[in-house]
N, C-alpha and C. Protein backbone atom coordinates (compact mmCIF):
# COMPACT_ATOMS: atom_id res chain seq x y z
N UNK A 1 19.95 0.92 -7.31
CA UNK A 1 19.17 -0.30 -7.24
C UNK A 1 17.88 -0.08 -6.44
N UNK A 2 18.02 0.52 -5.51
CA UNK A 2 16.64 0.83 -4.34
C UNK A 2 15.74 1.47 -5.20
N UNK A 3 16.25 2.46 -5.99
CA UNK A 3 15.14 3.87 -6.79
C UNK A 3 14.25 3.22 -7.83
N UNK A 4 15.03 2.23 -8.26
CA UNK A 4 13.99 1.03 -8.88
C UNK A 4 13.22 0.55 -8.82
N UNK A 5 13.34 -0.12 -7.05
CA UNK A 5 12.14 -0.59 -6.61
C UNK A 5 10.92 0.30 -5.94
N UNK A 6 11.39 1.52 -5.56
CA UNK A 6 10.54 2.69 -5.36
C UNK A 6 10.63 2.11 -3.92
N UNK A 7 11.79 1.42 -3.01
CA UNK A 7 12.10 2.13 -1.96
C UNK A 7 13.08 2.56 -1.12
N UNK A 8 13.11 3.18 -0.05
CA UNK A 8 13.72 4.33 0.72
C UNK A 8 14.10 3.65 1.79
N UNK A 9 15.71 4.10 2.22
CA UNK A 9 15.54 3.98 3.72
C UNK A 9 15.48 4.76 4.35
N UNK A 10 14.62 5.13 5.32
CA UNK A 10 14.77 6.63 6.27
C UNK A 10 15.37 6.80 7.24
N UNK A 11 16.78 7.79 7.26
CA UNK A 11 17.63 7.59 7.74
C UNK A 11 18.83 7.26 7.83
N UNK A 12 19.11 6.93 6.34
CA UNK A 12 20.23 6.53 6.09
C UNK A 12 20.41 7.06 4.93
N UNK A 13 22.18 6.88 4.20
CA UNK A 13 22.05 7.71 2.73
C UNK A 13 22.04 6.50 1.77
N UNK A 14 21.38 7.31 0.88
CA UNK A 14 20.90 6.42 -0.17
C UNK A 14 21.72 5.12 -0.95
N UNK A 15 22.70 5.55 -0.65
CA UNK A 15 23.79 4.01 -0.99
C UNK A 15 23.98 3.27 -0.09
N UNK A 16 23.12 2.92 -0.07
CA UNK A 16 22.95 1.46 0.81
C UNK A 16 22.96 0.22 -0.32
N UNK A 17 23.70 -1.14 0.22
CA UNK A 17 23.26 -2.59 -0.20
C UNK A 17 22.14 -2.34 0.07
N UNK A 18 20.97 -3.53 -0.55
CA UNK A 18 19.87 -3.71 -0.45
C UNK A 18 19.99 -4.76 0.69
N UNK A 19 20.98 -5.41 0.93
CA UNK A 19 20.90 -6.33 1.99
C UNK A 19 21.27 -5.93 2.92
N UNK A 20 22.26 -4.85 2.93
CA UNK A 20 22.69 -4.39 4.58
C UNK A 20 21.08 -3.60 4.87
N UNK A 21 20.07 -3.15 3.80
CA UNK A 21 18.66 -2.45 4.29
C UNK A 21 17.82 -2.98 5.13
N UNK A 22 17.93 -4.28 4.03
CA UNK A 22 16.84 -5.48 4.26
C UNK A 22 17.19 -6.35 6.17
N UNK A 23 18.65 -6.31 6.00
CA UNK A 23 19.12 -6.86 7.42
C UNK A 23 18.77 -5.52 8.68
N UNK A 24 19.04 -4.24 8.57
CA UNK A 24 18.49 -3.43 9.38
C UNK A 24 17.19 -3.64 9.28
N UNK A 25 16.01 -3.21 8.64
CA UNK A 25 15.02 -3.40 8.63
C UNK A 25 14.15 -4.46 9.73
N UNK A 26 14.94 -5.96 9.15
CA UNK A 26 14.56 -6.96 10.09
C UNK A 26 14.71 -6.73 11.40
N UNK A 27 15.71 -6.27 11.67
CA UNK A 27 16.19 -5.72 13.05
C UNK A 27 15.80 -4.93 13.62
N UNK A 28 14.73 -4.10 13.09
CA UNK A 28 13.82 -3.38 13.32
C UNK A 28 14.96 -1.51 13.56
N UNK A 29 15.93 -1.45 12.83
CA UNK A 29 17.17 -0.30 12.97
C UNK A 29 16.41 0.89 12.55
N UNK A 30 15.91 0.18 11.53
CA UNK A 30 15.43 1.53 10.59
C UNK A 30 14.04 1.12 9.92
N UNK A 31 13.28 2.08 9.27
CA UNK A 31 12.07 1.79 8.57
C UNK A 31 12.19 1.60 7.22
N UNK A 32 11.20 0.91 6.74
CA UNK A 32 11.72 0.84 5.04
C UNK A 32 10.55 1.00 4.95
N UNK A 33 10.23 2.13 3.90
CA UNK A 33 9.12 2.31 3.25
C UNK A 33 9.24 2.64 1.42
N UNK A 34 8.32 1.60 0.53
CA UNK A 34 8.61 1.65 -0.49
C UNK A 34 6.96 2.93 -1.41
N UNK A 35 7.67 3.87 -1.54
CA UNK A 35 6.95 4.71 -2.19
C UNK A 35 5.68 4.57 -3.37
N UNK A 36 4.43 5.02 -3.15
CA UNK A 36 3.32 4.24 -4.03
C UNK A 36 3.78 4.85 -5.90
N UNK A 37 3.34 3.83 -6.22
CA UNK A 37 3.88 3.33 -7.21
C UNK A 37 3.03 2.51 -8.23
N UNK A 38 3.69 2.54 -9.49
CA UNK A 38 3.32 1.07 -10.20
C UNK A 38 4.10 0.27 -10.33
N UNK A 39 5.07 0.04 -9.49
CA UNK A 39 5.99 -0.64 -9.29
C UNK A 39 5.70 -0.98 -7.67
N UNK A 40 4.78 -0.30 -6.58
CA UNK A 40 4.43 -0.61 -4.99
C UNK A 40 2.95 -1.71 -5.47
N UNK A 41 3.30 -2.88 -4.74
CA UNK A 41 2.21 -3.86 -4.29
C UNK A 41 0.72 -3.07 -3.83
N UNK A 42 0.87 -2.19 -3.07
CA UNK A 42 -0.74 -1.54 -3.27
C UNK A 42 -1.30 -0.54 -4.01
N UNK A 43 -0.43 -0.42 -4.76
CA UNK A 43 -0.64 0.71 -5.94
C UNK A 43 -0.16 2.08 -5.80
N UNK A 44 -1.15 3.13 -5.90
CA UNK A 44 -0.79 4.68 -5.77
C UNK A 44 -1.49 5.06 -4.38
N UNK A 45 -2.24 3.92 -3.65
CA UNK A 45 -3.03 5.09 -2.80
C UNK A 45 -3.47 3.52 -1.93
N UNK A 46 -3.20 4.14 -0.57
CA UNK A 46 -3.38 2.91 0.66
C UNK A 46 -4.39 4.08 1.37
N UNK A 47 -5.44 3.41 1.79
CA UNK A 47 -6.42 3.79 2.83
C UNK A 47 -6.44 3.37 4.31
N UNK A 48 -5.42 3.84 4.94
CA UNK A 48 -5.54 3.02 6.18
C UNK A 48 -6.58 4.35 7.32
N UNK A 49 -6.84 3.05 8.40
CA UNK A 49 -8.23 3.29 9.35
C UNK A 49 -7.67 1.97 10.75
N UNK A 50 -7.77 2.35 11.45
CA UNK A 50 -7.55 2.10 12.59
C UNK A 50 -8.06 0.84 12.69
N UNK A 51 -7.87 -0.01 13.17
CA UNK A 51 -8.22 -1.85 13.30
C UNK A 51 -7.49 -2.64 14.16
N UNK A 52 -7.86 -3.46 14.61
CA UNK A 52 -6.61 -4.18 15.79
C UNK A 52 -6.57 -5.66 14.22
N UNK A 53 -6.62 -5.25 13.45
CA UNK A 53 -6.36 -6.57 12.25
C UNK A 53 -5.31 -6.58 11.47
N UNK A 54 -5.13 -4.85 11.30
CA UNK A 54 -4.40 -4.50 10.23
C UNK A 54 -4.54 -4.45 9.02
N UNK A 55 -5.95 -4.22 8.82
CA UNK A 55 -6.71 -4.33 7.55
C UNK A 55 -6.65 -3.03 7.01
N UNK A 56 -6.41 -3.09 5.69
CA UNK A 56 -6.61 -1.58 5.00
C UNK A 56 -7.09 -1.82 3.65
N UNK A 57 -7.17 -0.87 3.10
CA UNK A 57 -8.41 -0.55 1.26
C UNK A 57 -6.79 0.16 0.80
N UNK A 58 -6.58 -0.96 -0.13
CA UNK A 58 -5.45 -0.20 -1.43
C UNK A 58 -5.95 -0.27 -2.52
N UNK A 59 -5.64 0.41 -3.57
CA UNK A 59 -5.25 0.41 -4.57
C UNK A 59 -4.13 -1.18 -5.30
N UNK A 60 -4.32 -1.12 -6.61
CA UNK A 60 -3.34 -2.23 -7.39
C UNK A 60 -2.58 -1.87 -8.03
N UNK A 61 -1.40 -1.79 -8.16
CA UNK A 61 -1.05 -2.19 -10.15
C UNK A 61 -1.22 -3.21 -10.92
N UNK A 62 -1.72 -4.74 -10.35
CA UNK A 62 -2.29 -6.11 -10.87
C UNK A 62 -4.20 -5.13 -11.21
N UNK A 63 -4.32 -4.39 -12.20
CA UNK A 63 -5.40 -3.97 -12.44
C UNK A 63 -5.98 -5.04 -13.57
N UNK A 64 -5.68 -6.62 -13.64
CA UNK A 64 -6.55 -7.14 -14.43
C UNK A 64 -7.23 -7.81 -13.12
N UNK A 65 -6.57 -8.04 -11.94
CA UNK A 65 -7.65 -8.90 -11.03
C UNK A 65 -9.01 -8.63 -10.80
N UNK A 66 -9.21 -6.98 -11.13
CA UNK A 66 -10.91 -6.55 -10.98
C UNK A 66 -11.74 -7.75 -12.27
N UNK A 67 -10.96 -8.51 -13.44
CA UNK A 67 -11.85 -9.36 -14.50
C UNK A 67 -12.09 -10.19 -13.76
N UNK A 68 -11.32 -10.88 -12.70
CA UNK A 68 -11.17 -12.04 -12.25
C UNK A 68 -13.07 -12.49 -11.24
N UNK A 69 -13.85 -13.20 -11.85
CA UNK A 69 -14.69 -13.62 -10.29
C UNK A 69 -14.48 -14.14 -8.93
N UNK A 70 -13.09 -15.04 -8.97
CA UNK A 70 -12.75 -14.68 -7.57
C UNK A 70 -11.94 -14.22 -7.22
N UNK A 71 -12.28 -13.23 -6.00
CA UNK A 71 -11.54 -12.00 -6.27
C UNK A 71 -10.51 -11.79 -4.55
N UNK A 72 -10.70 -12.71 -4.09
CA UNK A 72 -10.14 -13.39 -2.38
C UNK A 72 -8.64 -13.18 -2.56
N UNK A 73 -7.82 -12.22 -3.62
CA UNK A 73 -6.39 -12.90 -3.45
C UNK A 73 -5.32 -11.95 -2.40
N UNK A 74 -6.14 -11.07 -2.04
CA UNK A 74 -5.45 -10.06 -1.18
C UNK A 74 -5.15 -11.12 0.42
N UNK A 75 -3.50 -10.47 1.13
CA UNK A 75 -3.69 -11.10 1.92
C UNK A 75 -4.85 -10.49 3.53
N UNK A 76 -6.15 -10.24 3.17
CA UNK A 76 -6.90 -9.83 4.29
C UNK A 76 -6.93 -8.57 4.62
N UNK A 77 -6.83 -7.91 3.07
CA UNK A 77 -6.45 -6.37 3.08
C UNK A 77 -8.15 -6.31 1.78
N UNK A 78 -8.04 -5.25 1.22
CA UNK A 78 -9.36 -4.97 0.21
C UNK A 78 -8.64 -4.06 -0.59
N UNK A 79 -8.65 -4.66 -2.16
CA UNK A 79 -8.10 -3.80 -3.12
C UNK A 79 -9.77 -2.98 -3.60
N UNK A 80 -9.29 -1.86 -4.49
CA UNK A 80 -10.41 -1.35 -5.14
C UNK A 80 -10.05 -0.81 -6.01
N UNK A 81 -10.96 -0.88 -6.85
CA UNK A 81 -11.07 -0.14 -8.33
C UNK A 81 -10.73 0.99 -8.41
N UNK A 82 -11.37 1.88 -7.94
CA UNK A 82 -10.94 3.13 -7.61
C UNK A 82 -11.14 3.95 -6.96
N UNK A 83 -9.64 3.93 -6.17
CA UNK A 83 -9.36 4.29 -4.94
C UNK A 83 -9.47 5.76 -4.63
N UNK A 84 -9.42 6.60 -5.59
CA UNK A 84 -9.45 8.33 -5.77
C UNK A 84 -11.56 8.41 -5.31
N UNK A 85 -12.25 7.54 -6.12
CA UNK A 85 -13.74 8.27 -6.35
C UNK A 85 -13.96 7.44 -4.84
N UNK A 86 -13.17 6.39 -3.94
CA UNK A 86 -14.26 6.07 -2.73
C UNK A 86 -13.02 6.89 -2.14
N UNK A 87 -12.11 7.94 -1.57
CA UNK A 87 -11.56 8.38 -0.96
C UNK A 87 -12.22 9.79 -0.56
N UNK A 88 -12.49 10.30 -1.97
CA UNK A 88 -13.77 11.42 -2.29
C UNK A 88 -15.04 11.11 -1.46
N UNK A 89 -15.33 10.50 -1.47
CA UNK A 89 -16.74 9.81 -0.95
C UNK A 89 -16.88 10.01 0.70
N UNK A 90 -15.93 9.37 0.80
CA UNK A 90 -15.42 9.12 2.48
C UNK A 90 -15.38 10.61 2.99
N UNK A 91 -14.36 11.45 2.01
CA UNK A 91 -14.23 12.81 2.41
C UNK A 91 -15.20 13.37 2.42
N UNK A 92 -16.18 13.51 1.53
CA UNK A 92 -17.33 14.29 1.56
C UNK A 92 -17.89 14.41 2.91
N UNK A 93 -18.16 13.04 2.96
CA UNK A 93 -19.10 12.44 4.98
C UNK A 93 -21.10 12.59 4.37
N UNK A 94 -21.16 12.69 3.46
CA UNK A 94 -22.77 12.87 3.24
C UNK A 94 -23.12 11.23 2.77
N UNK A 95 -22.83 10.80 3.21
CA UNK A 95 -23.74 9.38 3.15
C UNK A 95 -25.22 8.82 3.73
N UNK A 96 -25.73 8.21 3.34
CA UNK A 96 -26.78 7.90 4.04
C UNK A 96 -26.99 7.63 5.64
N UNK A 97 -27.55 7.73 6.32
CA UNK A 97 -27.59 7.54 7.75
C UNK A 97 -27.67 5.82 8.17
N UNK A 98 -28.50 5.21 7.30
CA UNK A 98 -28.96 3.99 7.31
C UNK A 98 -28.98 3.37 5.76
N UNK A 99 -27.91 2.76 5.26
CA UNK A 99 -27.67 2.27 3.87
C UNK A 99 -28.52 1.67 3.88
């Protein structure tokens, strides 16, 4: 049932209830991390960067919301189109000094 949803508990063996997971988890026992995916809420590729907000640049698998004009539905996170060519970008470091 877990391999479905593309996630893991770390630390434990893989036959777990999803609810005895979900109840550790809350409890803060163990970590649950669900593997990127098209089946994971931020897609294949999370960009995280240091913030006291908790803001990060993911990726989607909802890839029709880029048609959408308003485009506000993330909760205070930033999806992108594509997440591989601005990851490249970033890596490079040759950007302009003054955009």
């Amino acid at each position: 049932m877990l391999e479905v949803t593309g996630f893991t508990g770390v630390g434990l063996p893989e036959v777990v209830l999803l609810a005895t997971l979900l109840l550790l988890a809350v409890a803060s026992l163990i970590t649950v991390v669900q593997q990127p995916g098209p089946n994971n809420a931020l897609g294949f590729m999370k960009l995280d960067m240091p913030n006291e907000h908790a803001i990060f640049i993911h990726d989607t698998p909802s890839r029709g919301l880029f048609n959408q004009t308003f485009r506000a539905l993330s909760h205070g996170c930033v999806r992108v189109e594509d997440p591989v060519a601005l990851a490249e970008y970033l890596l490079r470091g040759d950007w302009p000094e003054n955009p």
